[in-house]
Protein backbone atom coordinates (compact mmCIF):
# COMPACT_ATOMS: atom_id res chain seq x y z
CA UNK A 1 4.04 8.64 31.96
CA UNK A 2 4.82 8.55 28.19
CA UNK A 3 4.44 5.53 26.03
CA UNK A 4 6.71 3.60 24.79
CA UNK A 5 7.01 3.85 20.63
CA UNK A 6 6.05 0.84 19.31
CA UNK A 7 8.53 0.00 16.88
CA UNK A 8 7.36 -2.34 14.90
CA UNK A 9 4.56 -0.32 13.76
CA UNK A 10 7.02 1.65 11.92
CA UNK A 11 9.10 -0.97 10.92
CA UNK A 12 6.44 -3.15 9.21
CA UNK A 13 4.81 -0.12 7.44
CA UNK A 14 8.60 1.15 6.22
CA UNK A 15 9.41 -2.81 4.86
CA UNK A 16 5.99 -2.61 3.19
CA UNK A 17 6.21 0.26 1.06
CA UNK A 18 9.90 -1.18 0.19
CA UNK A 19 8.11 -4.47 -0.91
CA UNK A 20 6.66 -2.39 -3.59
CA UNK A 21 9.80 -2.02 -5.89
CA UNK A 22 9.86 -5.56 -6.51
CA UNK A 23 6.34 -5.89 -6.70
CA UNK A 24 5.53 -2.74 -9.09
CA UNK A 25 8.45 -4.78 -11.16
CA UNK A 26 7.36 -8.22 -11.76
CA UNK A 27 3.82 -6.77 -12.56
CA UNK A 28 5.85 -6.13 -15.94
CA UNK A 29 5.30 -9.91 -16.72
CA UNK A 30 1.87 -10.23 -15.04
CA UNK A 31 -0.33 -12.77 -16.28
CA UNK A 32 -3.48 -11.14 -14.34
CA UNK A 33 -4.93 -10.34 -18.43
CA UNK A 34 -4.12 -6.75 -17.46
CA UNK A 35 -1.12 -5.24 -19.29
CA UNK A 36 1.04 -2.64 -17.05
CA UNK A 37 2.45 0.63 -18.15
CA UNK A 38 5.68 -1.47 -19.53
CA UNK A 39 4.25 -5.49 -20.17
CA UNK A 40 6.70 -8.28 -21.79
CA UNK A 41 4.18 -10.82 -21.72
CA UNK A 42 2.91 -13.38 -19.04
CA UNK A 43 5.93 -15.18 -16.77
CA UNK A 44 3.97 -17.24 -14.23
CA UNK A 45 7.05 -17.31 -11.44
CA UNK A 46 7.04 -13.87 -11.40
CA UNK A 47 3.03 -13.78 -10.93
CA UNK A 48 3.32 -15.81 -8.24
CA UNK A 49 5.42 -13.69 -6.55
CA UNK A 50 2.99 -10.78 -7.01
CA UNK A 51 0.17 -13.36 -5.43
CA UNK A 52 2.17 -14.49 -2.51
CA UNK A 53 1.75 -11.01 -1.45
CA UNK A 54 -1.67 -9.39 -3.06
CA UNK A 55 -3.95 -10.39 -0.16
CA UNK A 56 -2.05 -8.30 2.65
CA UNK A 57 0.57 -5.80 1.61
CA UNK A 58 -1.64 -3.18 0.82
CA UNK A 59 -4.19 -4.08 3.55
CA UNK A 60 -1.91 -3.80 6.41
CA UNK A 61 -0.61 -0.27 5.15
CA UNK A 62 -4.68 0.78 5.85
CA UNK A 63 -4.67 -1.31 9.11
CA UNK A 64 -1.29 0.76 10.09
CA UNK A 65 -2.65 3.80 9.34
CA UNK A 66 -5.79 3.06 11.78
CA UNK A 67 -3.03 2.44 14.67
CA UNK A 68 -1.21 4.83 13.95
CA UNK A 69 -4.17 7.44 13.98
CA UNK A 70 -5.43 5.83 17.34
CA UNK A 71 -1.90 7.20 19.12
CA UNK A 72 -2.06 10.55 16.77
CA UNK A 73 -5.22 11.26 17.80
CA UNK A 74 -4.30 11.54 21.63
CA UNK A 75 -1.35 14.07 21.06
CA UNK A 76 -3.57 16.16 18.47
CA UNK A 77 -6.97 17.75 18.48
CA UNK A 78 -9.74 16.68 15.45
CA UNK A 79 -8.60 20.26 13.89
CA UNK A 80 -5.09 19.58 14.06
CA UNK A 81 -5.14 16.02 12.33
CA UNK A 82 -7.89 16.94 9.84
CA UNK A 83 -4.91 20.08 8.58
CA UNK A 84 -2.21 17.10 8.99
CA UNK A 85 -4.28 14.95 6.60
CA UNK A 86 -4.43 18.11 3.92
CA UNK A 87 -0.83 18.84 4.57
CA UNK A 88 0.65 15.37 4.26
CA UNK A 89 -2.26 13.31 2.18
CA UNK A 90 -4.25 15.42 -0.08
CA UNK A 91 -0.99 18.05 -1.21
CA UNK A 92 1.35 15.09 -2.37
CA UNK A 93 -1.58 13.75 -4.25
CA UNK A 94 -2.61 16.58 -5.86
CA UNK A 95 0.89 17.30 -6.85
CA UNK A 96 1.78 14.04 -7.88
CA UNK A 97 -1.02 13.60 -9.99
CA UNK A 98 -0.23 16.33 -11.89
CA UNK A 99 3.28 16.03 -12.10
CA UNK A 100 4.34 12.49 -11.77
CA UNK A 101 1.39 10.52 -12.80
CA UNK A 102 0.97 11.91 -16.32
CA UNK A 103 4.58 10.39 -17.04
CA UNK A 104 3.47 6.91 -15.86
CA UNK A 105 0.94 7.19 -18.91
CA UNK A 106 2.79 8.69 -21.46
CA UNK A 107 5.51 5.51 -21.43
CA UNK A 108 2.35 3.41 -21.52
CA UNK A 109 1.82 5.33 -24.75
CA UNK A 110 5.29 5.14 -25.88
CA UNK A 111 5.60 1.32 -24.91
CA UNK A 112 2.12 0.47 -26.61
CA UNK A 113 1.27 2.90 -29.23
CA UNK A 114 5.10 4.04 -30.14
CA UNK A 115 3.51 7.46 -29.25
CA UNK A 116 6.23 10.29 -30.49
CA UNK A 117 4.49 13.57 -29.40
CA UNK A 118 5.04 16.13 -26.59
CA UNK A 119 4.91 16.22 -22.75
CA UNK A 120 2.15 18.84 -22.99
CA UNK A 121 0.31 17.38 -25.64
CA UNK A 122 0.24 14.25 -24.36
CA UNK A 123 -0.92 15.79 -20.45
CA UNK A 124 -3.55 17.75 -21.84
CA UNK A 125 -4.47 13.50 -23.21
CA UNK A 126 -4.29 12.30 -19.95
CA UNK A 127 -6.48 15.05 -18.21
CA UNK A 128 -9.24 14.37 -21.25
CA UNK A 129 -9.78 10.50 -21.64
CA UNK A 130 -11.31 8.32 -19.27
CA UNK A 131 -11.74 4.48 -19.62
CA UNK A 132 -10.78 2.17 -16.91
CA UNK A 133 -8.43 4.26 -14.51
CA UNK A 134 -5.77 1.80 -14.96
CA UNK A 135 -3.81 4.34 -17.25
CA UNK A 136 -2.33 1.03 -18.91
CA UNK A 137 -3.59 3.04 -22.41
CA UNK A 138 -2.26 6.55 -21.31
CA UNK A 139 -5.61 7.63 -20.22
CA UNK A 140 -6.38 8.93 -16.92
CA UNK A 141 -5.55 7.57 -13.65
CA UNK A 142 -4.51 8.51 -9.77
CA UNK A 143 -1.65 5.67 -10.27
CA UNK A 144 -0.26 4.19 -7.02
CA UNK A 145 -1.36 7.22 -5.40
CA UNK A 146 -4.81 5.60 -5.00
CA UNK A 147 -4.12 4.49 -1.84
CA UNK A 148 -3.33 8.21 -0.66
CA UNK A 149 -6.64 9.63 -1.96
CA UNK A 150 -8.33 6.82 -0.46
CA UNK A 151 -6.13 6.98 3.00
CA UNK A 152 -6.99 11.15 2.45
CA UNK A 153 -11.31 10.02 2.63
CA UNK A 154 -11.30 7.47 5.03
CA UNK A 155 -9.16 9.47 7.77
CA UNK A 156 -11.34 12.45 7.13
CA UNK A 157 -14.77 10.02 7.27
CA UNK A 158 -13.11 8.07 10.68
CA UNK A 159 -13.44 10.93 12.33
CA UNK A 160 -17.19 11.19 12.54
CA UNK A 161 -17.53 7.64 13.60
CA UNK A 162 -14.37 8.51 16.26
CA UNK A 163 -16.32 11.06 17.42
CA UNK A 164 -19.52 9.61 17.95
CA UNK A 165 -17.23 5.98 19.15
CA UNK A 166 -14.79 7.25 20.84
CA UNK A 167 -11.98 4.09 21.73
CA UNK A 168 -12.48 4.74 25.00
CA UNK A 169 -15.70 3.76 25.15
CA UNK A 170 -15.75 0.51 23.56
CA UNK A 171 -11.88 -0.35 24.18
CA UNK A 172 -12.92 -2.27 27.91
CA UNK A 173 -14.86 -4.52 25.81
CA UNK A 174 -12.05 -4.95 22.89
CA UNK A 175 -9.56 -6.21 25.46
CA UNK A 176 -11.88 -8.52 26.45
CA UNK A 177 -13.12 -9.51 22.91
CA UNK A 178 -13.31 -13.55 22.08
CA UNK A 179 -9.92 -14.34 20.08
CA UNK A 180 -12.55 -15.88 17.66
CA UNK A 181 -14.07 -12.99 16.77
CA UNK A 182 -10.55 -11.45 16.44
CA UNK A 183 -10.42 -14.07 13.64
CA UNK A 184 -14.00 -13.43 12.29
CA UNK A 185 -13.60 -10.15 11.97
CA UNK A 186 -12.59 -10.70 7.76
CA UNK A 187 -16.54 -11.35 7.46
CA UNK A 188 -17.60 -8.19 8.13
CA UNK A 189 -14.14 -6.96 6.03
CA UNK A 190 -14.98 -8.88 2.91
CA UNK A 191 -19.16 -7.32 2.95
CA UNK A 192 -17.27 -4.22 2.81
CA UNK A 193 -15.14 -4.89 -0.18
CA UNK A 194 -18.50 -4.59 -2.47
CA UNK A 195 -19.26 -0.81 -1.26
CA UNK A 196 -17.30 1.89 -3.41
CA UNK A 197 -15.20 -1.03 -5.25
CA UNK A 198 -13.40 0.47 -8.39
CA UNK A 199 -11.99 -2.14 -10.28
CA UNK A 200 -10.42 -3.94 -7.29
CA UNK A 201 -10.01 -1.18 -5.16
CA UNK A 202 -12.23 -0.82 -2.65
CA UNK A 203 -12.64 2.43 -0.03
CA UNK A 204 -15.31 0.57 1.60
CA UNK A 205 -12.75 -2.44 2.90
CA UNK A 206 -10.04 -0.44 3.33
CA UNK A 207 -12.28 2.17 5.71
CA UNK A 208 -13.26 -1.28 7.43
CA UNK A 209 -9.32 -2.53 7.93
CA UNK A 210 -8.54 1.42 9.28
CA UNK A 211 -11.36 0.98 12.09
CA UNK A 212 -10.04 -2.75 12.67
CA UNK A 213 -6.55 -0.73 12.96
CA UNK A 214 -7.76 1.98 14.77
CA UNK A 215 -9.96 0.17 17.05
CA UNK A 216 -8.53 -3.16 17.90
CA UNK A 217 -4.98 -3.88 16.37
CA UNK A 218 -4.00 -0.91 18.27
CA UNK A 219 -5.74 -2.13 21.72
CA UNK A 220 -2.68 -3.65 23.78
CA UNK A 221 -4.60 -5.96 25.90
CA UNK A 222 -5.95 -7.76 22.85
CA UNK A 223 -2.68 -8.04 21.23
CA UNK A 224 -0.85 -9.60 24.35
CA UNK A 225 -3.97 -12.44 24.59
CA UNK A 226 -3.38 -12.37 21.04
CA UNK A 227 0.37 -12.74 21.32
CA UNK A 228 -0.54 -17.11 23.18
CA UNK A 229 -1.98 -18.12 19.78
CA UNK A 230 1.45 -16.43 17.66
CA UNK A 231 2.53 -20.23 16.93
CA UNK A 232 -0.96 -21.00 15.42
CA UNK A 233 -1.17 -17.99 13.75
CA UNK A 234 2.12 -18.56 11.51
CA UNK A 235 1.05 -21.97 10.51
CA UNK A 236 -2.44 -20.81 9.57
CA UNK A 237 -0.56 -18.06 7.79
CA UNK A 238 1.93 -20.70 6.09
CA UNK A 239 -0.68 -22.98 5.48
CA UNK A 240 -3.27 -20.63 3.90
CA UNK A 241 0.08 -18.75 1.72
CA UNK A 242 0.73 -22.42 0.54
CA UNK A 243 -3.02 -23.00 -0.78
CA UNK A 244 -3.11 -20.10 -2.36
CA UNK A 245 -0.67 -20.60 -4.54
CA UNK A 246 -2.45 -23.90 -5.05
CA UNK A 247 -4.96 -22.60 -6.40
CA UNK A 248 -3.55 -19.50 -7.85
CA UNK A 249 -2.04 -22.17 -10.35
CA UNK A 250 -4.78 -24.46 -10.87
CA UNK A 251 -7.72 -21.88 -11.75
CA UNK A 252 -7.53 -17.90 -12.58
CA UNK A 253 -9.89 -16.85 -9.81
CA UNK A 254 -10.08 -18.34 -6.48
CA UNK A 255 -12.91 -16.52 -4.39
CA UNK A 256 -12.80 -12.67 -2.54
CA UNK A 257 -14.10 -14.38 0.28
CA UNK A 258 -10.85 -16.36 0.34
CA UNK A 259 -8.95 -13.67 -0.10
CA UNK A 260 -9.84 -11.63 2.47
CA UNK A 261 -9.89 -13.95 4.83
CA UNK A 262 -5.70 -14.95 3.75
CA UNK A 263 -5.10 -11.10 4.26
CA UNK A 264 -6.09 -10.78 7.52
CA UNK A 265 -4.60 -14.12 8.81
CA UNK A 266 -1.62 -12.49 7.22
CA UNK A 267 -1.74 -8.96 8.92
CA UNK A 268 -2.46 -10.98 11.97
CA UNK A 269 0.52 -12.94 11.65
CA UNK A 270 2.97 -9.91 10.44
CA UNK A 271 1.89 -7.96 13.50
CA UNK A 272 2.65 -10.70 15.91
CA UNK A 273 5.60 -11.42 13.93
CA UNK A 274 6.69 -7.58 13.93
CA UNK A 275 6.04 -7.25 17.20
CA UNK A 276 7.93 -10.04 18.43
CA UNK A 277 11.49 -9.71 16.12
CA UNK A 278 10.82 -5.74 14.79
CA UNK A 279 10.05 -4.30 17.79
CA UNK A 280 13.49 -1.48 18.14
CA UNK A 281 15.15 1.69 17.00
CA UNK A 282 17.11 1.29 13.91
CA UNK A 283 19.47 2.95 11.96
CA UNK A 284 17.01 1.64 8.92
CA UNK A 285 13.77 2.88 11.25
CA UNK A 286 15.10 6.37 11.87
CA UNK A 287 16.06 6.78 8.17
CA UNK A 288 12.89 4.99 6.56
CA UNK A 289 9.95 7.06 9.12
CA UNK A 290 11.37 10.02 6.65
CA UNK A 291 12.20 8.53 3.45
CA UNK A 292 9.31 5.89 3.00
CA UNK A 293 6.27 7.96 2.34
CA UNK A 294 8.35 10.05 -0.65
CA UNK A 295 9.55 7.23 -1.61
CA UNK A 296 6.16 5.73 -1.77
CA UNK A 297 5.23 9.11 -3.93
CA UNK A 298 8.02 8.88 -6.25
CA UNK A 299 8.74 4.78 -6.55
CA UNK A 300 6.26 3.48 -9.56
CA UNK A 301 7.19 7.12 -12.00
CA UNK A 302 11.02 5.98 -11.81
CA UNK A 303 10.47 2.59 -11.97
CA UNK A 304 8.10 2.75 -15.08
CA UNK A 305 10.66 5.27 -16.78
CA UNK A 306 13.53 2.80 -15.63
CA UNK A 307 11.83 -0.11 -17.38
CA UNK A 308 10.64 1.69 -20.71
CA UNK A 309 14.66 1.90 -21.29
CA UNK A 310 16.16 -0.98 -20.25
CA UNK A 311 13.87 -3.27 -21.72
CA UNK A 312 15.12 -2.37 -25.06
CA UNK A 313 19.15 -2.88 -23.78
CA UNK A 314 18.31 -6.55 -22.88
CA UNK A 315 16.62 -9.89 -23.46
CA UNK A 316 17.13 -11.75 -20.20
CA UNK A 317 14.34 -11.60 -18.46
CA UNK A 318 16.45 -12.07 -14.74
CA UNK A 319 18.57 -9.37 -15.92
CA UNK A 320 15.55 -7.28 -16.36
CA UNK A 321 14.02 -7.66 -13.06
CA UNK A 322 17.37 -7.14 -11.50
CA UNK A 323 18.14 -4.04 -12.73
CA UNK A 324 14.72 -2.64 -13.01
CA UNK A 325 13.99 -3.66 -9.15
CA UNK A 326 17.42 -2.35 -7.73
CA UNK A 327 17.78 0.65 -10.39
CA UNK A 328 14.98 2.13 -9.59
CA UNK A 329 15.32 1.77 -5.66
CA UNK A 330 18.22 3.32 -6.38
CA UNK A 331 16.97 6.05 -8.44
CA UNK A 332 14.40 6.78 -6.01
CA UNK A 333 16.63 6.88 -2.77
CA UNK A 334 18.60 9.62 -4.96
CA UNK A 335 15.04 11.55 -5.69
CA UNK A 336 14.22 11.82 -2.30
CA UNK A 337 17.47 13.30 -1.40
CA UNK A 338 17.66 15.65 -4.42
CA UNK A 339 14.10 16.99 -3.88
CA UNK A 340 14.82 17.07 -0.01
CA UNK A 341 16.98 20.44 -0.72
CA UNK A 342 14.44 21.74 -2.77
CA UNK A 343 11.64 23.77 -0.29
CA UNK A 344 8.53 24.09 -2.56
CA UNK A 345 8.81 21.01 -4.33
CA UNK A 346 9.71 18.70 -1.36
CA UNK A 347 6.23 19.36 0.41
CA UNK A 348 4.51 18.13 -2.91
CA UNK A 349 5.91 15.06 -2.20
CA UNK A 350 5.58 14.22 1.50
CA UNK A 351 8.55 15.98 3.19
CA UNK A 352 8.23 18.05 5.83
C-alpha cells in the first residue's frame, strides 16, 4: 500500500524558505553589530522581527531535510541518494558560488568602500581574501548557500550512521519514547552546537536536528502521542517567543542554551501546527515543491542588488522594506522562470 504524502512537510519547508525575503531584508537595519552586504544603520523593530524568528527557521529546514531523507531513503538505494545529493546539493553550490555569490560581495564593496572597478577584477578579490566569511567587506564567503554545503556534508555523513542505525531498528523504541525526552532532546542539540561552529553556524547542531528529523520527527507513532500535548505546545511556544523578546530588548545576549531550547519548542510546535492546518495539496504546494529550492539559490543575490539601488531613490525607511521585500520576491519568481528555459544553466541552480 503506498503512503500517503504528508503535506505539510512540504508546505512548512516551502513557507520557510519564503520567510527569508523578509528576513534577508530587515537584516539591512540589523542591530546584531554586524553590518550586511547593504546596512542603513540599527532599527530595533525591524531586529526584532529578525529575532522572533532566528531560533527555528533555519533549524527546521535541517529537521525537514532529516524527514524528508527518512521517506527518500525507502524509494532509493544509498548509491542513488548519495548521486541525488551531488546532482541537487553540491552542483547549485558550486555554481552559485561562483556565479552568484561574488555579486553579493562586490555591492558590499560598492555600498562600503564606493568600490568602482570591474566584475573580474573584483572576483579574482573575492576568490583571494579571507577574513570572517561573512563577505560583509567583499571578501570571501559561501553566502546563504551555507546551509546547502552544510545540508551537502551532513546527508553524505548520515549515511554511515543510517547504515550502521538503520530506523528500523531503533524506530519500536522511538514510538514508544517518553514525550519528555521528546522535549529534552535540545540538550543533546545545544552540546552539538560547539562542534564545527563557524561564526554561528554550526554543522555539528544542524547534523544533530537532521538525525532528530530523520529519526524521530519523521516516526508517526511519536507524532500522533505527540499530537495530545499540541495545546501545551503552542503556549510553551507563545510563551517562550514572548520572553525572548524580553530579553532580546533588555540585554544583547541571552544564552545558546536558551536558544536552542526556543528552537526546538518552536519546530515542535510548527510541526504540530503544520500538520494539523497545512496538511493538503495546493495550488501554492504544487508550484512551490519546484520553485522554492531556486528560489532559495537565487533570493539573497537579487535582493542585495535590489537594495544597493533603491536605497539611494528613497529615505523612508517603510518604503524601503516594502519594496526591497516584495521587489525582490518578485524579481526572483521572474529568475526562476527565465532560467527555467535555459537547460545548462537551470541545473546550476536546482532545476531539474
Amino acid at each position: 500500500m503506498k503512503e500517503e504524502r504528508k503535506y505539510f512537510i512540504d508546505n512548512l519547508r516551502n513557507l520557510t524558505i519564503l520567510l527569508l525575503f523578509p528576513v534577508h531584508t530587515f537584516m539591512i537595519w540589523n542591530d546584531f553589530g554586524s553590518r550586511f552586504y547593504v546596512w542603513l544603520g540599527e532599527n530595533k523593530l525591524l531586529s526584532t522581527l529578525i529575532v522572533l524568528v532566528n531560533p527555528w527557521f533555519m533549524p527546521l529546514l535541517f529537521v525537514l531535510a532529516g524527514i524528508s531523507a527518512r521517506y527518500a531513503l525507502r524509494k532509493r538505494t544509498k548509491k542513488e541518494f548519495i548521486v541525488e545529493r551531488i546532482t541537487k546539493l553540491l552542483i547549485p553550490f558550486v555554481s552559485g558560488l561562483a556565479f552568484l555569490v561574488p555579486f553579493q560581495a562586490l555591492y558590499a564593496r560598492k555600498f562600503f568602500d564606493n568600490y568602482d572597478g570591474g566584475l573580474l577584477a573584483h572576483w579574482n578579490y573575492f576568490f583571494t581574501h579571507l577574513t570572517d566569511f561573512s563577505g560583509y567587506d567583499g571578501a570571501f564567503t559561501p553566502g546563504h548557500l551555507w546551509f546547502i554545503l552544510f545540508l551537502f556534508l551532513i546527508s553524505l555523513t548520515a549515511l554511515a550512521v543510517i547504515h550502521f542505525m538503520p530506523y528500523e531498528k531503533v524506530s519500536e523504541y522511538v514510538g514508544k519514547m517518553p514525550i519528555y525526552l521528546v522535549f529534552l532532546l535540545f540538550v543533546p542539540i545545544w552540546f552539538m552546537y560547539y562542534l564545527g561552529n563557524f561564526g554561528g553556524f554550526s554543522i555539528g547542531k544542524n547534523f544533530a536536528l537532521y538525525l532528530a528529523g530523520y529519526y524521530v520527527l519523521s516516526n508517526d507513532k511519536l507524532i500522533k502521542r505527540l499530537e495530545k500535548y499540541r495545546h501545551f505546545v503552542t503556549i510553551l511556544f507563545a510563551v517562550v517567543t514572548f520572553a525572548l523578546v524580553a530579553l532580546y530588548y533588555k540585554c544583547s545576549y541571552y544564552g545558546d542554551l536558551w536558544v536552542n531550547f526556543i528552537g526546538w519548542i518552536s519546530i515542535l510546535a510548527l510541526l504540530l501546527a503544520g500538520k494539523k492546518k497545512l496538511n493538503r495539496k495546493t495550488g501554492f504546494t504544487e508550484y512551490f515543491n519546484k520553485a522554492s529550492y531556486p528560489i532559495y539559490i537565487l533570493h539573497q543575490t537579487i535582493l542585495i542588488v535590489l537594495a544597493y539601488y533603491f536605497v539611494q531613490l528613497s529615505n523612508n525607511t517603510l518604503m524601503q522594506a516594502l519594496c526591497i521585500c516584495i521587489g525582490s520576491f518578485l524579481l526572483t519568481v521572474l529568475a526562476y522562470h527565465v532560467i527555467k528555459l535555459v537547460p545548462f544553466i537551470r541545473k546550476g541552480v536546482g532545476i531539474k
